[in-house]
PDB file of N, CA and C in Angstrom:
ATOM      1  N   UNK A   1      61.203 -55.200 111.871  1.00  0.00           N
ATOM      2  CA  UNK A   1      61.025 -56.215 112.896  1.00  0.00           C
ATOM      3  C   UNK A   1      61.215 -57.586 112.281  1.00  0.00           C
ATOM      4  N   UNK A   2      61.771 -58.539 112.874  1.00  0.00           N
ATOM      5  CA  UNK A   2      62.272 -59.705 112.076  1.00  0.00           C
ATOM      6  C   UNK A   2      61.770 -61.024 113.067  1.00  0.00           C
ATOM      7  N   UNK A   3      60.615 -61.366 112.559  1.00  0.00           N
ATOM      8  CA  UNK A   3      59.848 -62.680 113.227  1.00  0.00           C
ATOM      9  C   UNK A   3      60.266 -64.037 113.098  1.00  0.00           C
ATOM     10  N   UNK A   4      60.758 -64.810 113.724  1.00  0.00           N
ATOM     11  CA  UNK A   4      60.840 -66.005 113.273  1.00  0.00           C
ATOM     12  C   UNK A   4      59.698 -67.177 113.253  1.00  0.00           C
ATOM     13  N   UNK A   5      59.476 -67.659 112.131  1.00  0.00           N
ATOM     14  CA  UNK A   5      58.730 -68.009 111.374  1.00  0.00           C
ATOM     15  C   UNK A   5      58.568 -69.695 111.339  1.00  0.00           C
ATOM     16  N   UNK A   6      57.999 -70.798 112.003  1.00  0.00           N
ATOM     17  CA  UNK A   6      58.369 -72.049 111.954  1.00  0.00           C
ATOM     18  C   UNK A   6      57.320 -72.405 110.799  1.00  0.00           C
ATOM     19  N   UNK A   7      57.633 -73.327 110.396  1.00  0.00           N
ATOM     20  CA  UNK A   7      56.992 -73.582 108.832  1.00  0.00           C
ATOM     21  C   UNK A   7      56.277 -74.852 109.220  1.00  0.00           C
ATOM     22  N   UNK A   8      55.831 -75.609 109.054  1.00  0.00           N
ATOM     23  CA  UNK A   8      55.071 -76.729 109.032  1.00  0.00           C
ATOM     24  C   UNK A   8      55.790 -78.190 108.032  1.00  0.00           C
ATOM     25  N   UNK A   9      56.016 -78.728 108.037  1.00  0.00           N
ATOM     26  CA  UNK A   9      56.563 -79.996 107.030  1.00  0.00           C
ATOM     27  C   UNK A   9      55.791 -79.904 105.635  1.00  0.00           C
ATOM     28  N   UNK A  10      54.178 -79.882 105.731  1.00  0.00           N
ATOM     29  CA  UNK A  10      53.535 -80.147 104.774  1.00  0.00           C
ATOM     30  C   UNK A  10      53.501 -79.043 103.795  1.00  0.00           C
ATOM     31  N   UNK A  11      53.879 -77.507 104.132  1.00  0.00           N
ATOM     32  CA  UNK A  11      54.534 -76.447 103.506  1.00  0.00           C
ATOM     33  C   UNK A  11      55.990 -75.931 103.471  1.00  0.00           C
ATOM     34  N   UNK A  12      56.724 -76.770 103.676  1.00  0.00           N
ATOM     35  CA  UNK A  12      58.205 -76.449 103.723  1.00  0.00           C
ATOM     36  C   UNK A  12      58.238 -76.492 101.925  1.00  0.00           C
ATOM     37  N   UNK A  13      57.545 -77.633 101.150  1.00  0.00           N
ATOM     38  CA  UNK A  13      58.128 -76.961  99.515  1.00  0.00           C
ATOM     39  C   UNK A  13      57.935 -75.819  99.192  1.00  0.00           C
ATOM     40  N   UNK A  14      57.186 -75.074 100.179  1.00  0.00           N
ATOM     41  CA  UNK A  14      56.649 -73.563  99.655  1.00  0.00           C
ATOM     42  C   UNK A  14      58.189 -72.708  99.942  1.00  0.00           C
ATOM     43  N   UNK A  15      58.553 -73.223 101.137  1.00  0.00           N
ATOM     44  CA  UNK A  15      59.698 -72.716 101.930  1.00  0.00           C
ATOM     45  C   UNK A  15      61.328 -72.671 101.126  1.00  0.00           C
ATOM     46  N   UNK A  16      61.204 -73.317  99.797  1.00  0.00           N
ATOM     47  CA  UNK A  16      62.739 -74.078  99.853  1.00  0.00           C
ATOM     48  C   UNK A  16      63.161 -74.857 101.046  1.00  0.00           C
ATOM     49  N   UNK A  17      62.523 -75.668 101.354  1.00  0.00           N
ATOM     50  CA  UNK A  17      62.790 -76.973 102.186  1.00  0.00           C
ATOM     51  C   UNK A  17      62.585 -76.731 103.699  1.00  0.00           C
ATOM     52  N   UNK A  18      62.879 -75.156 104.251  1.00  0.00           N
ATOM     53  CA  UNK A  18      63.117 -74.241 105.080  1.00  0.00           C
ATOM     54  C   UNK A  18      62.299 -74.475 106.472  1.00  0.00           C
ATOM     55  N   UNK A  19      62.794 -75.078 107.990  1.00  0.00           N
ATOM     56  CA  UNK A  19      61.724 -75.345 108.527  1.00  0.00           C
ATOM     57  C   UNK A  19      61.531 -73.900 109.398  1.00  0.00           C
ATOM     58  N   UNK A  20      62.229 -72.780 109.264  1.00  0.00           N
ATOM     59  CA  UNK A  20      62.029 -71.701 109.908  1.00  0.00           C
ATOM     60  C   UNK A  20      62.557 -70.500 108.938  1.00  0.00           C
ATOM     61  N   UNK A  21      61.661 -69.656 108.950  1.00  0.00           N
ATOM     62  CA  UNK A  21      62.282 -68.140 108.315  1.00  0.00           C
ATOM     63  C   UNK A  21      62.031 -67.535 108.852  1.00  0.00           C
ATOM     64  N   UNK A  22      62.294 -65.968 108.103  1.00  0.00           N
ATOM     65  CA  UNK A  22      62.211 -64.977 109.192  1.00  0.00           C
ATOM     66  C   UNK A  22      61.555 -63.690 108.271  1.00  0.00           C
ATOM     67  N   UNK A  23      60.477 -63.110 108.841  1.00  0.00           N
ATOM     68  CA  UNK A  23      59.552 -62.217 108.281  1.00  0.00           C
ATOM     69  C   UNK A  23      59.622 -60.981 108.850  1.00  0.00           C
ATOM     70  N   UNK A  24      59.708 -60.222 108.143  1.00  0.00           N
ATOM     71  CA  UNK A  24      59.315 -58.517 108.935  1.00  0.00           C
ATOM     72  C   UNK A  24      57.911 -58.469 108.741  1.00  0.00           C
ATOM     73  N   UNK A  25      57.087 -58.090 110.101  1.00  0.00           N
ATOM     74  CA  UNK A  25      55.761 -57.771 110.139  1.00  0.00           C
ATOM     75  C   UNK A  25      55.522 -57.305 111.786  1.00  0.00           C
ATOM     76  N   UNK A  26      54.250 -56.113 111.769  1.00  0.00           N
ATOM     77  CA  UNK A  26      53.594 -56.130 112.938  1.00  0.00           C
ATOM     78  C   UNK A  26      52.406 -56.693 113.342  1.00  0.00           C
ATOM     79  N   UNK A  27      51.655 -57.478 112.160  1.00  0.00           N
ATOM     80  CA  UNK A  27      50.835 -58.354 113.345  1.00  0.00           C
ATOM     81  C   UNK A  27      50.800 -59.421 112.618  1.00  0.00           C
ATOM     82  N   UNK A  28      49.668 -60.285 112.368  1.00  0.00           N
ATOM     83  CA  UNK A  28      49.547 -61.476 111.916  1.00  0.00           C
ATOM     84  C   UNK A  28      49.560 -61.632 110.249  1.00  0.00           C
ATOM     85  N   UNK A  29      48.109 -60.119 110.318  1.00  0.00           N
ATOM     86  CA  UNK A  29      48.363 -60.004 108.433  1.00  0.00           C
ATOM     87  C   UNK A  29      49.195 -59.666 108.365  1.00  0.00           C
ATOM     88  N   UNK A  30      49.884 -59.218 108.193  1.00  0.00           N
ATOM     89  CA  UNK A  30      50.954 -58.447 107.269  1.00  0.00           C
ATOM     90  C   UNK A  30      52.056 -59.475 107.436  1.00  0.00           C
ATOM     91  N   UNK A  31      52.468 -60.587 108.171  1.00  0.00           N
ATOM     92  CA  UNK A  31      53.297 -61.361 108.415  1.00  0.00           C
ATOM     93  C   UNK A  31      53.150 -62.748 107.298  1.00  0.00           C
ATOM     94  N   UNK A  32      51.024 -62.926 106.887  1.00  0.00           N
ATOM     95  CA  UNK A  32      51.133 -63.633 106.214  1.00  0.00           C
ATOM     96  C   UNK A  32      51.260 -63.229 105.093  1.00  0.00           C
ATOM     97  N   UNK A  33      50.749 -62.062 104.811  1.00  0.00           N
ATOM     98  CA  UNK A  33      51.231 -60.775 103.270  1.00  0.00           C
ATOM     99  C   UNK A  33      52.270 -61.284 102.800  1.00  0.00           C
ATOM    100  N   UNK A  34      53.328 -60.657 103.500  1.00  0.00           N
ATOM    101  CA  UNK A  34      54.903 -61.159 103.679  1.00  0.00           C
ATOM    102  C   UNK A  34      56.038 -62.196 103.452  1.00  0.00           C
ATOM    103  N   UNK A  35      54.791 -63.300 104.299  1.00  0.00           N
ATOM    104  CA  UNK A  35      55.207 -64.561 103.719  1.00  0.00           C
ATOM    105  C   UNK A  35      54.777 -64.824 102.228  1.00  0.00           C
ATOM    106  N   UNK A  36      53.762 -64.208 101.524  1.00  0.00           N
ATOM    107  CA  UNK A  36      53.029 -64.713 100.355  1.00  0.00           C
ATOM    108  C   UNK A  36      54.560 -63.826  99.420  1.00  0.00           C
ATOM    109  N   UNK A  37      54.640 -62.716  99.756  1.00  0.00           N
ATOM    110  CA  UNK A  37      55.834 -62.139  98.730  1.00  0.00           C
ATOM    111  C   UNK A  37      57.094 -63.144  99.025  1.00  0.00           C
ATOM    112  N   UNK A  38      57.595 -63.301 100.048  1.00  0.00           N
ATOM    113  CA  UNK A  38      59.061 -64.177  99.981  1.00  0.00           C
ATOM    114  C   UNK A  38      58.755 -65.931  99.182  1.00  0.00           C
ATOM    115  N   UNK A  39      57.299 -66.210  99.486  1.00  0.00           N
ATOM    116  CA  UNK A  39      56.942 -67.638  99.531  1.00  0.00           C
ATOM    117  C   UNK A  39      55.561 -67.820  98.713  1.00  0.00           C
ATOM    118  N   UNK A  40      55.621 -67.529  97.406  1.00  0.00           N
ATOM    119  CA  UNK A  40      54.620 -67.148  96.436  1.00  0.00           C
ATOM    120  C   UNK A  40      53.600 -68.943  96.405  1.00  0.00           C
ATOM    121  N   UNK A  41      52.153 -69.185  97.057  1.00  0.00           N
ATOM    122  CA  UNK A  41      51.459 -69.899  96.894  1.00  0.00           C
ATOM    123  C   UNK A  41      50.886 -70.271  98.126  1.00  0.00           C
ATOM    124  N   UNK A  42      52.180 -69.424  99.348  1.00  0.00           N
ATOM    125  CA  UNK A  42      51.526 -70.153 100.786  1.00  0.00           C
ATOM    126  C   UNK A  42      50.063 -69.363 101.667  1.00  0.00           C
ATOM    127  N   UNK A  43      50.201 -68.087 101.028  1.00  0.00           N
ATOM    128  CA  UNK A  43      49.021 -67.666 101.407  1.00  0.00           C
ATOM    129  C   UNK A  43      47.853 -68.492 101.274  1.00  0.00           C
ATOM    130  N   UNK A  44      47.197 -68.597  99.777  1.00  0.00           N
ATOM    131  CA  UNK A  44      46.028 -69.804  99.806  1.00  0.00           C
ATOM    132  C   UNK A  44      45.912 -71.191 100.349  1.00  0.00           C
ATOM    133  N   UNK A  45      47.473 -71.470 101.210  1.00  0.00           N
ATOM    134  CA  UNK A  45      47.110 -72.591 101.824  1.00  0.00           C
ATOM    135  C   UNK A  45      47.177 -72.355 102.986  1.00  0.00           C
ATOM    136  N   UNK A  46      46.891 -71.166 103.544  1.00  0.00           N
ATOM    137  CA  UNK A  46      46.726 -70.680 105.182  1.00  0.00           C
ATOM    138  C   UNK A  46      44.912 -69.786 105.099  1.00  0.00           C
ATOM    139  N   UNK A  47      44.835 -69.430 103.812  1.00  0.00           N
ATOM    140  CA  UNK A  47      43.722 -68.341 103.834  1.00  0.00           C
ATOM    141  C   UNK A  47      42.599 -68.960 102.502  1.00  0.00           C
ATOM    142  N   UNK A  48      41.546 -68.726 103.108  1.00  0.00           N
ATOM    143  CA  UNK A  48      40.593 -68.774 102.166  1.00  0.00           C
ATOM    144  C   UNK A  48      40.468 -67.746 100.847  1.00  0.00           C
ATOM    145  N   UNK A  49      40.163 -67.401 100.519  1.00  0.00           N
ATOM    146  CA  UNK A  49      39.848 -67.017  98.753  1.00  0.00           C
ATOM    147  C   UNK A  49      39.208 -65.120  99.410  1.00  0.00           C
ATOM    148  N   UNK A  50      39.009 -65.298 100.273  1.00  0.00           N
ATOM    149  CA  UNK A  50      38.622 -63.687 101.311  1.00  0.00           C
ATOM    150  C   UNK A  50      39.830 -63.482 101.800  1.00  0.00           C
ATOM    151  N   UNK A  51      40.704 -63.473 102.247  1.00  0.00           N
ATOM    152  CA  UNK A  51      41.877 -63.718 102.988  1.00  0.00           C
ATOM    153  C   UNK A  51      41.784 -63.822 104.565  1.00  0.00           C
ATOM    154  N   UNK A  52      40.531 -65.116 104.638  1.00  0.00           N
ATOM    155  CA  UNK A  52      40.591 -65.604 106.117  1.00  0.00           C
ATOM    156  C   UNK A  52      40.973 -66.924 106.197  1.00  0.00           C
ATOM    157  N   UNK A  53      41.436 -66.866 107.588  1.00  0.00           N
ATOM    158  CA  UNK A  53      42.490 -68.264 107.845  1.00  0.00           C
ATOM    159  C   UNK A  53      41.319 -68.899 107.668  1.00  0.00           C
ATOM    160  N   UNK A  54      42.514 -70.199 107.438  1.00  0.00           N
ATOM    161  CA  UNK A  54      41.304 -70.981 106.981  1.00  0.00           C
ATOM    162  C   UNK A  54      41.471 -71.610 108.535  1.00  0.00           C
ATOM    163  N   UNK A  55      40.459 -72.373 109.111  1.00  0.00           N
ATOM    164  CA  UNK A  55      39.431 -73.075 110.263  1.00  0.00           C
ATOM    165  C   UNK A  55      40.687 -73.953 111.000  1.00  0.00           C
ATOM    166  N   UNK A  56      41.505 -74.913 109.836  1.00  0.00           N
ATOM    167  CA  UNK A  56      42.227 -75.799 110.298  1.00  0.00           C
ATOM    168  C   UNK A  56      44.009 -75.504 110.406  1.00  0.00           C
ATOM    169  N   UNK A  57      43.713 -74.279 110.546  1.00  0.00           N
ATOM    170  CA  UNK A  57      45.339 -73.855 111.051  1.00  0.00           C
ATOM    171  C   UNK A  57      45.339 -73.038 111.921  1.00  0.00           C
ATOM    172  N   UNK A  58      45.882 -73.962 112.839  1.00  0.00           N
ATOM    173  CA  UNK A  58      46.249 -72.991 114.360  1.00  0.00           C
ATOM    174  C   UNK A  58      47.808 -72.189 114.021  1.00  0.00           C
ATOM    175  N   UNK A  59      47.668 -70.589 114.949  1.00  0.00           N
ATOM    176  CA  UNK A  59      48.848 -69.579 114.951  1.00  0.00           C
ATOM    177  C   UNK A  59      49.172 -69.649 115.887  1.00  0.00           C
ATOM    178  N   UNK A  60      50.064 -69.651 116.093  1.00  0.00           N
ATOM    179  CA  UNK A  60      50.869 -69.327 117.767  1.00  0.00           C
ATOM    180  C   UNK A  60      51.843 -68.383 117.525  1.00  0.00           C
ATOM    181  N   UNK A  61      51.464 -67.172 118.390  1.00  0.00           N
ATOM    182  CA  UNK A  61      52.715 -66.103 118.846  1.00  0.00           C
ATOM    183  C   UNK A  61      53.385 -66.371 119.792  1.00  0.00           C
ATOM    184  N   UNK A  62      54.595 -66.754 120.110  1.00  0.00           N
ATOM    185  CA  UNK A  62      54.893 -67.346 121.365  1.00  0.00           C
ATOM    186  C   UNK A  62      54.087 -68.426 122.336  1.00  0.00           C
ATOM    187  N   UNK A  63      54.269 -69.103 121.891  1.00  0.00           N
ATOM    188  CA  UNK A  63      53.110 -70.375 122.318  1.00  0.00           C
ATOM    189  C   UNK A  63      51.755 -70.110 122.737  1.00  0.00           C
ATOM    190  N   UNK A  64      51.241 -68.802 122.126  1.00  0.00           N
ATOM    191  CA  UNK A  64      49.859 -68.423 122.551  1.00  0.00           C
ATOM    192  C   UNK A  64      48.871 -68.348 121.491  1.00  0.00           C
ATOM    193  N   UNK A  65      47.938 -69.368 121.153  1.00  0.00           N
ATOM    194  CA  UNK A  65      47.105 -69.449 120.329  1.00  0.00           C
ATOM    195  C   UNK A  65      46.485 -68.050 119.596  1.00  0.00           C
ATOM    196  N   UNK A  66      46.567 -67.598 118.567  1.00  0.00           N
ATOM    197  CA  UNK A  66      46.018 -66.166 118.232  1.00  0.00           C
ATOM    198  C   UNK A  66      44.476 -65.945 118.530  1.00  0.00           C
ATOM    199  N   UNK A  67      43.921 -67.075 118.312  1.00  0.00           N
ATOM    200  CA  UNK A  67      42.318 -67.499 118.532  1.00  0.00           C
ATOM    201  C   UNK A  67      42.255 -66.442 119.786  1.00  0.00           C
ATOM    202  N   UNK A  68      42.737 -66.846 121.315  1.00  0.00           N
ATOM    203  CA  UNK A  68      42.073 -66.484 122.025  1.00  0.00           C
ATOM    204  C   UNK A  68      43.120 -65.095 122.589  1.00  0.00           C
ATOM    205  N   UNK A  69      43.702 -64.174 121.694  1.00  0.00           N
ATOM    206  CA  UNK A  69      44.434 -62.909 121.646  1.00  0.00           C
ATOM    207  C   UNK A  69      43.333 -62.606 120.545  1.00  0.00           C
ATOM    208  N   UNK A  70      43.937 -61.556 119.387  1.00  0.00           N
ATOM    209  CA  UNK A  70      43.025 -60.726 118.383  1.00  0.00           C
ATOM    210  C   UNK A  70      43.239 -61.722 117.055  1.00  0.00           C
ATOM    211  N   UNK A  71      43.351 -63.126 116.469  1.00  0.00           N
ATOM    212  CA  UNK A  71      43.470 -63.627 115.777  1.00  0.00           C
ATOM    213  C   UNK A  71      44.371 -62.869 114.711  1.00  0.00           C
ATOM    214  N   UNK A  72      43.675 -62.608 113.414  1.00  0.00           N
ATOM    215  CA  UNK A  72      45.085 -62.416 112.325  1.00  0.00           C
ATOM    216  C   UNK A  72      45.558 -60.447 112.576  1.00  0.00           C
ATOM    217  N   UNK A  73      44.696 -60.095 113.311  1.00  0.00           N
ATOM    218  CA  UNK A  73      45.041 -58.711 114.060  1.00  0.00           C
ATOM    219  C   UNK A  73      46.317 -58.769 115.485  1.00  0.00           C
ATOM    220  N   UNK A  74      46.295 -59.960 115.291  1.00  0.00           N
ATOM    221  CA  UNK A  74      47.283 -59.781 116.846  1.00  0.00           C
ATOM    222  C   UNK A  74      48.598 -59.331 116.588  1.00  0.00           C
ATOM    223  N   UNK A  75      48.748 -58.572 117.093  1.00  0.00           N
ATOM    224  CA  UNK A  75      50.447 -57.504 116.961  1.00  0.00           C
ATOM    225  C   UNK A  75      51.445 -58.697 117.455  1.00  0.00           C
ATOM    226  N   UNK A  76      52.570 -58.051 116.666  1.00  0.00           N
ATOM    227  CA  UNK A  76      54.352 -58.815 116.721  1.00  0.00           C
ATOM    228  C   UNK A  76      54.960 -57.888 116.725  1.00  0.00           C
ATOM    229  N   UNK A  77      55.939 -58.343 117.722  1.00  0.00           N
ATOM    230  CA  UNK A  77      57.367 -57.133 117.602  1.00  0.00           C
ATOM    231  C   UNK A  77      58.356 -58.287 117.217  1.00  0.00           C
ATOM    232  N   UNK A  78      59.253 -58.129 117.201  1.00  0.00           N
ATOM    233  CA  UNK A  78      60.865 -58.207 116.921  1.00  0.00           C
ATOM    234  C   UNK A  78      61.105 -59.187 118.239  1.00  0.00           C
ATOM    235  N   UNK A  79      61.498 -60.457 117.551  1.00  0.00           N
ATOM    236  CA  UNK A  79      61.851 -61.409 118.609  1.00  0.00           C
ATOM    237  C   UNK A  79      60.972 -62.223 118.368  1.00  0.00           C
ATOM    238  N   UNK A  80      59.606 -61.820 118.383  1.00  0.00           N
ATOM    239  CA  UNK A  80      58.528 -63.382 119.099  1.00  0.00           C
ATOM    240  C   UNK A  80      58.667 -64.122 117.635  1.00  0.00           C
ATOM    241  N   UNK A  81      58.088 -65.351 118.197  1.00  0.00           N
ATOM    242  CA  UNK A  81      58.477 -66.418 117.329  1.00  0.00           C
ATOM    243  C   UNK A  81      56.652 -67.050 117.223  1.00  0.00           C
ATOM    244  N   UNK A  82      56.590 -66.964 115.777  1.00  0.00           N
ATOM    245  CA  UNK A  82      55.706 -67.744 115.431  1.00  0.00           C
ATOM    246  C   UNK A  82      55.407 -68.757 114.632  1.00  0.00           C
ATOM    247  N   UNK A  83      54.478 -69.638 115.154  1.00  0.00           N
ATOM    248  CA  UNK A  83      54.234 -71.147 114.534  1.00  0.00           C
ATOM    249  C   UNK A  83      52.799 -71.649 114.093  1.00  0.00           C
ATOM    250  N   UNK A  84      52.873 -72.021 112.758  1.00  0.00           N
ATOM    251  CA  UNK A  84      52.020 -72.209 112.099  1.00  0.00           C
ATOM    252  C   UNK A  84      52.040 -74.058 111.983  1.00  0.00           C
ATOM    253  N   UNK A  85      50.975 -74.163 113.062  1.00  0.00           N
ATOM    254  CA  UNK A  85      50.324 -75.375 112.890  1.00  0.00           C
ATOM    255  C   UNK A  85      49.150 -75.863 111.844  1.00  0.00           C
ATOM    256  N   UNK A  86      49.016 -77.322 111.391  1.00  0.00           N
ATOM    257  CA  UNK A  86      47.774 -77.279 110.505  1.00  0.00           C
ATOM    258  C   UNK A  86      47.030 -78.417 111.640  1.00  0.00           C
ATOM    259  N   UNK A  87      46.035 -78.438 111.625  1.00  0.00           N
ATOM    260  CA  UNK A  87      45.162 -79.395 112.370  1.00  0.00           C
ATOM    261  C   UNK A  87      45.296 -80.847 112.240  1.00  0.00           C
ATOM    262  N   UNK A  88      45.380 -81.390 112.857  1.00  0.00           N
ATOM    263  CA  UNK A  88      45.332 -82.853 112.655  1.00  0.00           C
ATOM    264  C   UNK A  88      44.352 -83.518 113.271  1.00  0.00           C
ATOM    265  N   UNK A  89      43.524 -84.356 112.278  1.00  0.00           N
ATOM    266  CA  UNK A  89      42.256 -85.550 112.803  1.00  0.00           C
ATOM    267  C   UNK A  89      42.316 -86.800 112.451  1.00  0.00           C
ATOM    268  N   UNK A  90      41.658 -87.384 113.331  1.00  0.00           N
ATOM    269  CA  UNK A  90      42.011 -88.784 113.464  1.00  0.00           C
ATOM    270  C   UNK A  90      41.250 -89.798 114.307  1.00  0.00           C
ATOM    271  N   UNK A  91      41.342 -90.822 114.402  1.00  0.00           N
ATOM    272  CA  UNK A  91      40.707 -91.646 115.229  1.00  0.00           C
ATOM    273  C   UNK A  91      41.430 -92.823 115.701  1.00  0.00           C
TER     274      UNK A  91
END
């Protein structure tokens, strides 16, 4: 299954510059697994030291927040497109 993958700016050096790739996976883990083998360092900057997301990065499977689907359990097929946001604060 071949996911497309939007990268974030502030991790594209992880990427080779790359603002989209493309991952084989069926749900969320194994997509960020995945990414950690093609893209060696980006896991610890999506996952805590347990391998939970960390708080300030939103997932989107097709523009649908994983939060309120099964978070890093939520299944992918072939086609959907996912995007890895990091939080932004401010005033």
């Amino acid at each position: 299954m071949s996911i497309k993958v939007r990268i974030p700016t502030p991790l594209q050096k992880l990427t080779q510059d790359k603002a989209e790739v493309e991952v084989e996976a069926g749900d969320i883990k194994e997509l960020i697994d995945n990414l950690e083998k093609s893209f060696p360092g980006i896991k610890e900057r999506l996952c805590d030291e347990k391998g939970i997301l960390r708080r300030f990065i939103n997932i989107y499977v097709n523009e649908e927040d994983i939060r309120f689907l099964q978070r890093d359990n939520t299944l992918i097929k072939d086609g959907d497109e996912v995007s890895i946001i990091p939080a932004i604060a401010g005033g």
